[in-house]
C-alpha atoms as a PDB file:
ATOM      1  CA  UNK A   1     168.014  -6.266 106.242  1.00  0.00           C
ATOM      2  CA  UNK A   2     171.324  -8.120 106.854  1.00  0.00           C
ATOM      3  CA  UNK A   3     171.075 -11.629 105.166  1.00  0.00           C
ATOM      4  CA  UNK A   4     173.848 -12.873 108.687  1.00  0.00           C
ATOM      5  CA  UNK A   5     171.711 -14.841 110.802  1.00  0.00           C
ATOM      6  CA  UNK A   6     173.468 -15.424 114.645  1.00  0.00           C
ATOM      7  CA  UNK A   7     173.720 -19.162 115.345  1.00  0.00           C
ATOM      8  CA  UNK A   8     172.671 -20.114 118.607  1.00  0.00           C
ATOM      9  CA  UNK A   9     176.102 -22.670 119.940  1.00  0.00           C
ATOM     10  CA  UNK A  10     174.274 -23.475 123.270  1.00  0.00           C
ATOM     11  CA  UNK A  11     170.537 -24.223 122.288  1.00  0.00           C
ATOM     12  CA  UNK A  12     167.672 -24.933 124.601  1.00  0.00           C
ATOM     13  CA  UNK A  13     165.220 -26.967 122.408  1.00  0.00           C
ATOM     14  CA  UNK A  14     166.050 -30.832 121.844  1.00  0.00           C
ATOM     15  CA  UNK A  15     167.363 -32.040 119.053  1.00  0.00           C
ATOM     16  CA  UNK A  16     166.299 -34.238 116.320  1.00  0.00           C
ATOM     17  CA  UNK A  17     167.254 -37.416 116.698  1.00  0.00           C
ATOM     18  CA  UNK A  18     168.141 -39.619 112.928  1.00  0.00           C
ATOM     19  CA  UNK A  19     169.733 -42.503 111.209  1.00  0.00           C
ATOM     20  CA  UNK A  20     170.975 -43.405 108.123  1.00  0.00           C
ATOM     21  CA  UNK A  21     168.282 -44.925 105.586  1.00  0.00           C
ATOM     22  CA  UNK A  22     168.712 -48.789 105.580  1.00  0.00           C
ATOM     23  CA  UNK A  23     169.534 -48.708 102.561  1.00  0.00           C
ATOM     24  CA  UNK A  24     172.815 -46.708 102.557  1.00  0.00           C
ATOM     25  CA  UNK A  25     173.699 -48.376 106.349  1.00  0.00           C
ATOM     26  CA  UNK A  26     176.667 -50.078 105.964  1.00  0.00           C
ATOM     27  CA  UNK A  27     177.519 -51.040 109.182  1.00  0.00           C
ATOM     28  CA  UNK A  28     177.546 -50.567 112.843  1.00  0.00           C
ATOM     29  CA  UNK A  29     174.349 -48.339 114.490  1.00  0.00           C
ATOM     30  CA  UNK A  30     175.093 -44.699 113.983  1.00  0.00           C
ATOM     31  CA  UNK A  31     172.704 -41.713 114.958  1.00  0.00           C
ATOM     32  CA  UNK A  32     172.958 -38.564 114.596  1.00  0.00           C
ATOM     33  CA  UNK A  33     171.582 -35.490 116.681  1.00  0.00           C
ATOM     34  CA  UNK A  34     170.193 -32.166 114.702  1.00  0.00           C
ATOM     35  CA  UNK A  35     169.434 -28.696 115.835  1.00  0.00           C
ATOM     36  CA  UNK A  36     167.754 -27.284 113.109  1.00  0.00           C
ATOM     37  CA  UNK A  37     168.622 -23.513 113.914  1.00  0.00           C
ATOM     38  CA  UNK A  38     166.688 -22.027 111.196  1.00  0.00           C
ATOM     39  CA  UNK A  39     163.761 -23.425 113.142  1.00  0.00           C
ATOM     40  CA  UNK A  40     164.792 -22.263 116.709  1.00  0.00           C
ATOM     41  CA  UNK A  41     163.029 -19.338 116.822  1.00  0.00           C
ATOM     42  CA  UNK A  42     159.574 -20.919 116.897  1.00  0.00           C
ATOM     43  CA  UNK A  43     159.235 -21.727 113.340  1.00  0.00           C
ATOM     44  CA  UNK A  44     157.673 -24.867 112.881  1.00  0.00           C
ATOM     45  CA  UNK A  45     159.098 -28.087 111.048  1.00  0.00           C
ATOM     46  CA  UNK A  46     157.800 -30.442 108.203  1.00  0.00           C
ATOM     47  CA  UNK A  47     159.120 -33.543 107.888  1.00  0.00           C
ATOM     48  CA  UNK A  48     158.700 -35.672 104.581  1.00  0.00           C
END
């Protein structure tokens, strides 16, 4: 079992779209876009 897993550089499932807490914001409107790849192969994700 090789521990490398291949990282997918042109994925086909939208990403997750995030801020910064309000709390740490210090200015301007940032976002940021996430492809969680350990989740692209149908694994499903939790979110806290």
């Amino acid at each position: 079992m090789s521990l490398l897993k291949t990282i997918d550089t042109n994925p086909s499932f939208a990403p997750r779209e995030s801020g910064p807490l309000p709390e740490r914001l210090i200015s301007g409107n940032p976002a940021f876009k996430t492809w969680a790849q350990d989740v692209a192969r149908g694994e499903t994700v939790t979110c806290h």
